[in-house]
N, C-alpha and C. Protein backbone atom coordinates (compact mmCIF):
# COMPACT_ATOMS: atom_id res chain seq x y z
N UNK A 1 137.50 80.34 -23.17
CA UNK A 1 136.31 80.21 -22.35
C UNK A 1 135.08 80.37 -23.24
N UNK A 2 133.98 80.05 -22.82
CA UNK A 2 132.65 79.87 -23.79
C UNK A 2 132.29 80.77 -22.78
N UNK A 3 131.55 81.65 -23.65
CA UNK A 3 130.45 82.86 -23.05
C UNK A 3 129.06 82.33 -23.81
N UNK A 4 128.41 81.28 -24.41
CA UNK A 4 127.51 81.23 -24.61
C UNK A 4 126.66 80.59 -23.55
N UNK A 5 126.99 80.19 -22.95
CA UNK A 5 125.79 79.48 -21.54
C UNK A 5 125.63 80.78 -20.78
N UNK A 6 126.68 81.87 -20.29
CA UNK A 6 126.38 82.86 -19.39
C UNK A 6 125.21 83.92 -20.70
N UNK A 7 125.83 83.82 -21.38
CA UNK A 7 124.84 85.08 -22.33
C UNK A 7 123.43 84.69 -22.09
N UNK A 8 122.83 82.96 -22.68
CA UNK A 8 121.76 82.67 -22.67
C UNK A 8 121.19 82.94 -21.29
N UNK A 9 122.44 82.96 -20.42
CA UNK A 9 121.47 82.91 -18.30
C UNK A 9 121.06 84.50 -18.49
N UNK A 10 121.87 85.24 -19.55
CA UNK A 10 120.76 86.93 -18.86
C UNK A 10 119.31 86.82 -19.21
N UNK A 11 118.89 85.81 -20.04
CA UNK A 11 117.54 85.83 -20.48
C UNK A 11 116.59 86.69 -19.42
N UNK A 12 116.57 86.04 -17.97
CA UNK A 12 115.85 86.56 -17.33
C UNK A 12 116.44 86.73 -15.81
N UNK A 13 117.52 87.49 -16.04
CA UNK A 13 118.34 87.50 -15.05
C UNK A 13 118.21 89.17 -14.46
N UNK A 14 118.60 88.99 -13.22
CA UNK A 14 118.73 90.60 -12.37
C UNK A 14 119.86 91.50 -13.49
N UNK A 15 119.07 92.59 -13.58
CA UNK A 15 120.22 92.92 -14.81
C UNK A 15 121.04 94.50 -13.77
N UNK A 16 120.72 94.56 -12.72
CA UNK A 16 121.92 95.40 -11.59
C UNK A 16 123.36 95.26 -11.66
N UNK A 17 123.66 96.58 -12.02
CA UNK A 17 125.00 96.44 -11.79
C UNK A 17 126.03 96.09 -10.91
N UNK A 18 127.42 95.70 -10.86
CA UNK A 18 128.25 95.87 -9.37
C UNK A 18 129.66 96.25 -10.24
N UNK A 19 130.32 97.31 -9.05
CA UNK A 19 131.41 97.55 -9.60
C UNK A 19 132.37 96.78 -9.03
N UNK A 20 132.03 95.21 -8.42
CA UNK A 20 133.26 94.36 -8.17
C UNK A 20 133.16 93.04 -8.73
N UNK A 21 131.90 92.45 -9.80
CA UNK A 21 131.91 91.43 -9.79
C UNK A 21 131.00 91.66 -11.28
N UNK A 22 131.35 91.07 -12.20
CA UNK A 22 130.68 90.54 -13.54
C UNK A 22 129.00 90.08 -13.17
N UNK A 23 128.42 90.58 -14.07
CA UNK A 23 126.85 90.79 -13.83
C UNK A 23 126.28 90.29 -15.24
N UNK A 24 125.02 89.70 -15.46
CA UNK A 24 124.26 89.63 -16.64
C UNK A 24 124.48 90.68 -17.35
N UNK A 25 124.13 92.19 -16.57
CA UNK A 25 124.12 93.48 -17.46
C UNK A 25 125.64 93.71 -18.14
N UNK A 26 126.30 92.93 -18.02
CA UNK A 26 128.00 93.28 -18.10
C UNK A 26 128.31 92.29 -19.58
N UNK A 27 127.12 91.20 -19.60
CA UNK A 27 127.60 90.31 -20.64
C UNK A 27 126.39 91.26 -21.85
N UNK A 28 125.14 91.49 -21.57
CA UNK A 28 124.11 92.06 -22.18
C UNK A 28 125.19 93.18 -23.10
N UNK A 29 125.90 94.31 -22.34
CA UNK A 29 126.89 95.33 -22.83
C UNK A 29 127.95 95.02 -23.57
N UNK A 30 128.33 93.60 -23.55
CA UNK A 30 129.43 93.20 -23.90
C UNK A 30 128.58 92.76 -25.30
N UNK A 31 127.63 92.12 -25.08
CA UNK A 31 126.86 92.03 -26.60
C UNK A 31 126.85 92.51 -27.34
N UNK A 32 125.91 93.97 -26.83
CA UNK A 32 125.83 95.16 -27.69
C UNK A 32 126.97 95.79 -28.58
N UNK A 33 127.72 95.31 -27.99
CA UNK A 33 129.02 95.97 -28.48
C UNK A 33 129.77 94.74 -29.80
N UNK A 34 129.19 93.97 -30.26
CA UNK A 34 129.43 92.65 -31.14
C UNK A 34 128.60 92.54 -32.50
N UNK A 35 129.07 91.96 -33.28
CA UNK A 35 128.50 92.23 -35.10
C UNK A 35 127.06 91.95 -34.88
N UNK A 36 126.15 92.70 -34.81
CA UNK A 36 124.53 91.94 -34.52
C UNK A 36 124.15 90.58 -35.46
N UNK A 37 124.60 90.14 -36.18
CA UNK A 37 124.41 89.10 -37.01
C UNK A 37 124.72 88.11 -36.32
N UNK A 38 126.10 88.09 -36.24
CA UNK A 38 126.25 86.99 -34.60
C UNK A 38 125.66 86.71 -33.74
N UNK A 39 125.32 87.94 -32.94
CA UNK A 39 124.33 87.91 -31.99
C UNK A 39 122.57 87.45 -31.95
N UNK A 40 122.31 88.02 -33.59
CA UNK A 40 121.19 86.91 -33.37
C UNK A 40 121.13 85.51 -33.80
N UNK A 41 122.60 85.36 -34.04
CA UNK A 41 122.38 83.78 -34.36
C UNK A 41 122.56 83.34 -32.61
N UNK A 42 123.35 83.89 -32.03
CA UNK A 42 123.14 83.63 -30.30
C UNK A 42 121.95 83.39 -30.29
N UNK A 43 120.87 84.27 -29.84
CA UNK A 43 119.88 84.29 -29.80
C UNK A 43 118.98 83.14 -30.17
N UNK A 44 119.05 83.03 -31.48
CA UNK A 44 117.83 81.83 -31.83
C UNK A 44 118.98 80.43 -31.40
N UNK A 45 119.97 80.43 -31.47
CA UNK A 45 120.75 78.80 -31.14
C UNK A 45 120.32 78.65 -29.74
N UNK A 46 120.97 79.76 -28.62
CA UNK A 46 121.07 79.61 -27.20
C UNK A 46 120.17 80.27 -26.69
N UNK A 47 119.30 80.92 -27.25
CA UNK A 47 118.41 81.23 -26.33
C UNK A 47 117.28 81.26 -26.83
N UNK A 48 117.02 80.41 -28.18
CA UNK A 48 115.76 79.52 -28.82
C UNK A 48 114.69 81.56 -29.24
N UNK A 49 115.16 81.81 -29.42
CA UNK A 49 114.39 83.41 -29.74
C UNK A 49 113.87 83.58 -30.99
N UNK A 50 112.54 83.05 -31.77
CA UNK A 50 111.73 82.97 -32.66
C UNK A 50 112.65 84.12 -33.65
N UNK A 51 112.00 85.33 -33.16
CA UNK A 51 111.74 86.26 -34.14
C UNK A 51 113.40 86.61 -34.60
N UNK A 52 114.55 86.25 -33.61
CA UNK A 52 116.22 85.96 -34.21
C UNK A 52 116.78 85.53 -35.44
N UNK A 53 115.98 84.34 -35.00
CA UNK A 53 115.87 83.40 -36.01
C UNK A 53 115.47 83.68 -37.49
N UNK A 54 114.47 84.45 -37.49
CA UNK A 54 113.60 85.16 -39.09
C UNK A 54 114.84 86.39 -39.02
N UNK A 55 115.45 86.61 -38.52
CA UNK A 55 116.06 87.92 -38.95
C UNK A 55 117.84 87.52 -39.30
N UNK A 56 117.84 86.52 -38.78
CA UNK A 56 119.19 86.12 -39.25
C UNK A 56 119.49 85.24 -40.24
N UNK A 57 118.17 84.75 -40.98
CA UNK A 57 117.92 83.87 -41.93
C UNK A 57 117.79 85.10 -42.92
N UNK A 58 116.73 86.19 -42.71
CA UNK A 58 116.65 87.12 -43.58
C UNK A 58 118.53 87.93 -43.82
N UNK A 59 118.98 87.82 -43.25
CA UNK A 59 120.45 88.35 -43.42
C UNK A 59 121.07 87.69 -44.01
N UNK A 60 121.00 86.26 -43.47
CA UNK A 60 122.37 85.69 -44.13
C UNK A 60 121.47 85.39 -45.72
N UNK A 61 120.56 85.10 -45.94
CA UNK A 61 120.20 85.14 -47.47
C UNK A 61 120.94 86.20 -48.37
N UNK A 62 120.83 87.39 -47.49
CA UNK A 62 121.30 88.59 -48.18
C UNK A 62 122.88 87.98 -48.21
N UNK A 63 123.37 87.66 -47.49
CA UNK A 63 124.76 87.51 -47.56
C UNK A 63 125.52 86.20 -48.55
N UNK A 64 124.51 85.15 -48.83
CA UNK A 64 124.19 84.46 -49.69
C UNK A 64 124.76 85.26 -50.74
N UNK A 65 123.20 85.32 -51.32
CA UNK A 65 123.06 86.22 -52.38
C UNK A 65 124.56 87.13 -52.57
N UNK A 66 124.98 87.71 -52.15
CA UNK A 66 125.55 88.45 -52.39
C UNK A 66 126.94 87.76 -53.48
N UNK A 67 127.33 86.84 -52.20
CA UNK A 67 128.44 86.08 -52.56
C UNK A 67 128.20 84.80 -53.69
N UNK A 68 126.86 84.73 -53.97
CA UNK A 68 126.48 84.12 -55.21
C UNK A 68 125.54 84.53 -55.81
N UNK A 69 125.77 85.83 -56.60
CA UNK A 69 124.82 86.50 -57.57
C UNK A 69 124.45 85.58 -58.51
N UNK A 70 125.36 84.67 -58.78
CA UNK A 70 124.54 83.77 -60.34
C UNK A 70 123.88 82.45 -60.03
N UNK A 71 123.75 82.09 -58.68
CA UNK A 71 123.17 81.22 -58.28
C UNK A 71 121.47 81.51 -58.19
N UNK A 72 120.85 80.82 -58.58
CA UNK A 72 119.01 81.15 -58.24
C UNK A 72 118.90 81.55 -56.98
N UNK A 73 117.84 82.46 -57.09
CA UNK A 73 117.27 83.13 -55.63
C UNK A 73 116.79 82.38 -54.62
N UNK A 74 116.01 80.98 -55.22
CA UNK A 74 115.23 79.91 -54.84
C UNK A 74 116.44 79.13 -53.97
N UNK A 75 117.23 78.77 -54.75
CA UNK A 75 118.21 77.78 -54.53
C UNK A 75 119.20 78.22 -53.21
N UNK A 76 119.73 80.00 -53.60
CA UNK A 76 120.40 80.18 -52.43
C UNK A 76 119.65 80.30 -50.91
N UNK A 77 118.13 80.59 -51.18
CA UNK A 77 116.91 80.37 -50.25
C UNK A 77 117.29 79.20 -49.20
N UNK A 78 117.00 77.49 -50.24
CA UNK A 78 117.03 76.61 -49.56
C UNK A 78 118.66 76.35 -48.82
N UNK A 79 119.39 76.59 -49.67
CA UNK A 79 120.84 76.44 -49.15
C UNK A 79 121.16 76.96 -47.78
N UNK A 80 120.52 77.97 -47.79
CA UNK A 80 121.08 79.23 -46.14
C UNK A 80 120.17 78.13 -45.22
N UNK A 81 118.96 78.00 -45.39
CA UNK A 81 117.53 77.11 -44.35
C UNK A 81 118.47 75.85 -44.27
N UNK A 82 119.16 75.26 -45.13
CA UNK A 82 119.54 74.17 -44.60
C UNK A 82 120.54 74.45 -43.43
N UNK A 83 121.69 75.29 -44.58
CA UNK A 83 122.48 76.08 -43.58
C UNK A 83 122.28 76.02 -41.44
N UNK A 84 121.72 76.96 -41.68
CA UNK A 84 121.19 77.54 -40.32
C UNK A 84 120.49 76.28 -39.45
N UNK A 85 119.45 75.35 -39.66
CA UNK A 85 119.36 74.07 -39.62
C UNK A 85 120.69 72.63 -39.20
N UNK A 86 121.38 73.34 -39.72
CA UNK A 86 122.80 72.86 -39.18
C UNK A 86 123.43 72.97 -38.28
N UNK A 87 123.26 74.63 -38.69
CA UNK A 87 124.26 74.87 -37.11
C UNK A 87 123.00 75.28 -36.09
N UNK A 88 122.07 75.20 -36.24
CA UNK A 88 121.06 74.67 -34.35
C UNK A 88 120.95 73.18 -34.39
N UNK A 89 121.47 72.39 -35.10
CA UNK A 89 121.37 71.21 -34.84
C UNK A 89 122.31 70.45 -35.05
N UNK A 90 123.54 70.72 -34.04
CA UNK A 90 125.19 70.47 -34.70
C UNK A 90 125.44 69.34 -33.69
N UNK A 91 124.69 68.73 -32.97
CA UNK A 91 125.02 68.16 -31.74
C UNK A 91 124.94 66.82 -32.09
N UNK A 92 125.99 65.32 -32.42
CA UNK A 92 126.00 64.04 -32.53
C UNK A 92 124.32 63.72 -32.28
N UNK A 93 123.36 62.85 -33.39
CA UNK A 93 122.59 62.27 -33.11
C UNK A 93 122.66 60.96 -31.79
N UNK A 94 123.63 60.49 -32.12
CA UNK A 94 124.20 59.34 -31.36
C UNK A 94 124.37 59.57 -29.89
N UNK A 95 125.35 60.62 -29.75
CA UNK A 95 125.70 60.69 -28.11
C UNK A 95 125.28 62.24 -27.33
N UNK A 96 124.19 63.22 -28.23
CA UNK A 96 124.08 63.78 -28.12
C UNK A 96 124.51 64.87 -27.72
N UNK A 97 125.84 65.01 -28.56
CA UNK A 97 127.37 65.99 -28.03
C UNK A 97 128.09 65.56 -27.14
N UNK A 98 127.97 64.52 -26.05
CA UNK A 98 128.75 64.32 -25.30
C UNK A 98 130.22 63.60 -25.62
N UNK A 99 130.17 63.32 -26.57
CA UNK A 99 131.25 62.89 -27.83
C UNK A 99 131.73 60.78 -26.73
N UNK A 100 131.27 60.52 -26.04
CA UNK A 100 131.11 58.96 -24.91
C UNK A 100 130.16 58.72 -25.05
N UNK A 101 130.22 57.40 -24.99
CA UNK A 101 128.76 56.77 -24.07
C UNK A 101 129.00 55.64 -23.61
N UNK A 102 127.74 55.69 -22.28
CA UNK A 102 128.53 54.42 -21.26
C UNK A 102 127.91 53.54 -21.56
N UNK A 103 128.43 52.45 -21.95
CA UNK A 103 127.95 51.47 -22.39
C UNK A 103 128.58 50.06 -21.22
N UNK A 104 127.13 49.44 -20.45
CA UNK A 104 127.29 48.76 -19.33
C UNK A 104 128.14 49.60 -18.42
N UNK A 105 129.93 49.05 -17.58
CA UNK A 105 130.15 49.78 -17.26
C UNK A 105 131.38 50.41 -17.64
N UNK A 106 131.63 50.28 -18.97
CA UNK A 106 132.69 51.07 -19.60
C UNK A 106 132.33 52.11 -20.81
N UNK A 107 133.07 53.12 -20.18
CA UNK A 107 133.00 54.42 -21.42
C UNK A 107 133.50 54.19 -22.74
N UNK A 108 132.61 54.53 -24.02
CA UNK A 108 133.32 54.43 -24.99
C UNK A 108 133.25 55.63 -26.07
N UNK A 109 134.33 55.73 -26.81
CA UNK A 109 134.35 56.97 -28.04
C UNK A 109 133.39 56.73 -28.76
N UNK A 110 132.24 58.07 -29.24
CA UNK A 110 130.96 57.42 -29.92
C UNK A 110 131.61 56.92 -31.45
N UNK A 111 131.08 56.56 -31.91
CA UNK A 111 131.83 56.18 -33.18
C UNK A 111 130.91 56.84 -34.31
N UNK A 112 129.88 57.00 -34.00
CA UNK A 112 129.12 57.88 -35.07
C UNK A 112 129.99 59.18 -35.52
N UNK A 113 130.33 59.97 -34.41
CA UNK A 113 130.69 60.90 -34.46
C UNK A 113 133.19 61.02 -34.10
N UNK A 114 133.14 60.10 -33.95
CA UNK A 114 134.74 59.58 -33.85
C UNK A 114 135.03 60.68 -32.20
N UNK A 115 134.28 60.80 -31.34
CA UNK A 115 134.36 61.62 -30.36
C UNK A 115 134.37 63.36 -30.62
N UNK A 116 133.63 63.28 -31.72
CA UNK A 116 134.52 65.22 -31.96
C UNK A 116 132.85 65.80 -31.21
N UNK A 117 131.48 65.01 -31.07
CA UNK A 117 130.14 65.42 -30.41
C UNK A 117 129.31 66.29 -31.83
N UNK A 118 130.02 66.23 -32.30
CA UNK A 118 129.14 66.90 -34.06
C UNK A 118 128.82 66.35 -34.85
N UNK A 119 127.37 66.40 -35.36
CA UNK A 119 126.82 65.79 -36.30
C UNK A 119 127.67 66.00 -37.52
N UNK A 120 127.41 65.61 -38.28
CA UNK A 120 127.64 65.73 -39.96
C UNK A 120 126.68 65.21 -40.87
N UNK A 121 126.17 66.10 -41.09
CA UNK A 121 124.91 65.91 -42.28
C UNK A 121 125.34 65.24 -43.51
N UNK A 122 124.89 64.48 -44.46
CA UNK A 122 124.76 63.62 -45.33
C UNK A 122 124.45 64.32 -46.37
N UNK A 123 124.80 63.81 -47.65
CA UNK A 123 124.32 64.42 -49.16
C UNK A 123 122.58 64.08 -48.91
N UNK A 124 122.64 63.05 -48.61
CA UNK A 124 120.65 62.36 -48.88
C UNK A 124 120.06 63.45 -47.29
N UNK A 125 120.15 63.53 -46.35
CA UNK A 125 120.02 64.97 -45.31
C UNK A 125 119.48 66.16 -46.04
N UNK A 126 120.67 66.79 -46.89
CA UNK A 126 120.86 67.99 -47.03
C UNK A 126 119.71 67.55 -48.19
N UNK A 127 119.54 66.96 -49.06
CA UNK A 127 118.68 66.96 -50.21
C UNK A 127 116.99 66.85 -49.51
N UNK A 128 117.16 65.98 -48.93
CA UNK A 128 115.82 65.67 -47.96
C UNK A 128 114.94 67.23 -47.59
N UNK A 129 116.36 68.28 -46.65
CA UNK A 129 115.84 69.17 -46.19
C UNK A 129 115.86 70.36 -46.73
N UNK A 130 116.58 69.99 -47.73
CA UNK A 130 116.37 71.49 -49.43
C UNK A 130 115.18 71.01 -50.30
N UNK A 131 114.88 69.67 -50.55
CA UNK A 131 114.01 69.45 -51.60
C UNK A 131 114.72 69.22 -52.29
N UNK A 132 115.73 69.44 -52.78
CA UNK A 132 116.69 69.29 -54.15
C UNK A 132 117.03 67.73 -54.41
N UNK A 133 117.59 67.56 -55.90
CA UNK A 133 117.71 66.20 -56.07
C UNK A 133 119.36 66.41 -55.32
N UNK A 134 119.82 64.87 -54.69
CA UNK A 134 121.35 64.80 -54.30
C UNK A 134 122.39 65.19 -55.11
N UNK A 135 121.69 65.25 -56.53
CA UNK A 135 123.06 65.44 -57.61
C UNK A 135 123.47 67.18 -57.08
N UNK A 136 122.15 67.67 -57.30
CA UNK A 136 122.22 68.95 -57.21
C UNK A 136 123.13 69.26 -55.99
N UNK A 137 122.36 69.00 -54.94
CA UNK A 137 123.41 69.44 -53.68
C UNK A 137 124.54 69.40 -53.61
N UNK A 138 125.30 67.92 -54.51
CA UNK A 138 126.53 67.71 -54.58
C UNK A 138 127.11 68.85 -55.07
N UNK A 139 126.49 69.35 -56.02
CA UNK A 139 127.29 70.79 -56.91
C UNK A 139 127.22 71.84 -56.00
N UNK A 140 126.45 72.11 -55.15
CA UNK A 140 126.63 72.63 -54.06
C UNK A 140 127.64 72.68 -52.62
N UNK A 141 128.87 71.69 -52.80
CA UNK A 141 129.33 71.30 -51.57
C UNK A 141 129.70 72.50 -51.29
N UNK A 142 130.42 73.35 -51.88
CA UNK A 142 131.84 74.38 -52.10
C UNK A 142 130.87 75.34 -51.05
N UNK A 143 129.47 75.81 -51.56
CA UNK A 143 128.68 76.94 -51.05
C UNK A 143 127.70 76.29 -49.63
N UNK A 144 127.79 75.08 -49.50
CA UNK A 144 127.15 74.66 -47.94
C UNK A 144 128.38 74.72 -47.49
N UNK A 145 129.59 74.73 -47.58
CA UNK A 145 130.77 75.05 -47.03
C UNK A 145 130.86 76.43 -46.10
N UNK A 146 130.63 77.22 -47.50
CA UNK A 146 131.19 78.72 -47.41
C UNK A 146 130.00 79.15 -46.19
N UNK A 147 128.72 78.80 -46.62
CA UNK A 147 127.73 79.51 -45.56
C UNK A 147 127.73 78.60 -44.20
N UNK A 148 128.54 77.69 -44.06
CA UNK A 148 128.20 76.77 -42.55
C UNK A 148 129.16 77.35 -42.11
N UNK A 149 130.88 77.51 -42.46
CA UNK A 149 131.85 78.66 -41.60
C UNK A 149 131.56 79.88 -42.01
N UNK A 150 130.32 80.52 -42.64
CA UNK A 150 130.18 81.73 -42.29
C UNK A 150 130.03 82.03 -40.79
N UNK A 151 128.49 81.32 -40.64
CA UNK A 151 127.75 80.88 -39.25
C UNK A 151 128.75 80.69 -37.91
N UNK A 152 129.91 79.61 -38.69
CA UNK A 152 130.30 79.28 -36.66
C UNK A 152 131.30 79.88 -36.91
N UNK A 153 132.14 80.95 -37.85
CA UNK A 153 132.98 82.16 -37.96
C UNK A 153 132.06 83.22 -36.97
N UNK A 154 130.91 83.70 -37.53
CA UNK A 154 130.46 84.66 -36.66
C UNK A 154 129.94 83.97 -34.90
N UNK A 155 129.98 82.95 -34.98
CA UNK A 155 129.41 82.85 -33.76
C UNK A 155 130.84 82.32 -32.72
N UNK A 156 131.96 82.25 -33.40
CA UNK A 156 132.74 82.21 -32.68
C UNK A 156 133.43 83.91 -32.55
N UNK A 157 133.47 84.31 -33.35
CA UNK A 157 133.75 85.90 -33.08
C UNK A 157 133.06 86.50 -31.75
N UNK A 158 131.69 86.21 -31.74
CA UNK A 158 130.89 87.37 -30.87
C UNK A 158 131.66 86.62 -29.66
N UNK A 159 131.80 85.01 -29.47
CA UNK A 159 132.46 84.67 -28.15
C UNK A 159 133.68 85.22 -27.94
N UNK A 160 134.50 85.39 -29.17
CA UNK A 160 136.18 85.83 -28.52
C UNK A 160 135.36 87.74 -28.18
N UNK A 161 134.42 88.52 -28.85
CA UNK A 161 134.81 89.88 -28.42
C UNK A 161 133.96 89.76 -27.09
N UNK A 162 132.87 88.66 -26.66
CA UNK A 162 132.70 88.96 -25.69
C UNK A 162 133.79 88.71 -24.64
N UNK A 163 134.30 87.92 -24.61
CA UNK A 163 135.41 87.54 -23.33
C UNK A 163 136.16 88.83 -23.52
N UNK A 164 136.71 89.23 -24.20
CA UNK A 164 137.65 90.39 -24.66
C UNK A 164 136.68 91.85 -23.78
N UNK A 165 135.52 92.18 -24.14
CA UNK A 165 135.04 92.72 -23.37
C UNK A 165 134.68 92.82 -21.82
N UNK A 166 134.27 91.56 -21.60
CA UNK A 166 134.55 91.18 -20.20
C UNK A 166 135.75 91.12 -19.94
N UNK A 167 136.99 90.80 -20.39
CA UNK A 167 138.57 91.53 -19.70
C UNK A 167 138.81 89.63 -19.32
N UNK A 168 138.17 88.57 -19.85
CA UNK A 168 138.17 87.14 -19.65
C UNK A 168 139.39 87.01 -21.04
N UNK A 169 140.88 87.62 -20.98
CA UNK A 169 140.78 86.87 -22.23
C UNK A 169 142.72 87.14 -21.47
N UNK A 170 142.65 87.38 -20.07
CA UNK A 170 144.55 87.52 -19.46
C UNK A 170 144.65 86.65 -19.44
């Protein structure tokens, strides 16, 4: 089950408890209780939250960095921005995630995307939105790798502990 559409509805939701029925305040708790790094990538993806966004960029740099001490400071900079750029903007240009489109009156598999609804960014993309020349990026594949399943590693985590918390997981 996806808990990211209910998380984004507590934005401005009755946050009252009930002891018979799952509540905003029940997913909010179930949050709290999840790697905060995850959670603010929730935040700025699904619930568009500015200041998330600067704080989970400021993290995962650190986490960058970490895992590539001999890489430039500059470089692992642009790498994470592209990064993160990715995954809020993972959705088929073409069919706009819906992975179909109706074309007259028959449905068809988008072909941009072979039905999977996910973009896939380009060497000339990723260079465009680092600044870097394409050669460069290329030497880069291994580490836009490592930091893009960092991202939908943690953001699929906070979904399995939220269901797990909510008791969504018999």
């Amino acid at each position: 089950m996806n808990c990211r559409e209910a998380y984004a509805a507590t934005s401005f939701a009755n946050l009252q408890w009930s002891e018979i029925s799952e509540r905003p305040i029940d997913r909010v708790a179930a949050a709290g209780l999840c790697d905060p790094l995850g959670i603010l990538l929730w935040k700025a993806k699904y619930m568009l939250e500015s200041p998330a966004y600067k704080e989970a960029d400021r993290q995962i740099k650190v986490r960058v960095k970490d895992k590539y001490p001999n890489e430039a400071g500059l470089i692992c900079d642009k790498l994470t921005e592209q990064c993160l750029r990715e995954y809020l903007s993972d959705k088929c240009k073409a069919c706009h995630g819906a992975k179909e489109m109706i074309v007259g009156s028959r449905r068809i598999t988008c072909e941009v995307c072979s039905g999977f609804g996910i973009r896939r960014w380009t060497d000339f993309e990723r260079a465009r939105g680092t600044g870097l020349a394409i050669g460069r990026v290329k030497t880069l594949e291994r580490k836009f790798s490592w930091t893009i399943n960092l991202l939908l590693t943690l953001d699929s985590e906070v979904n399995r502990q939220i269901e797990f918390y909510l008791g969504r997981n018999e």
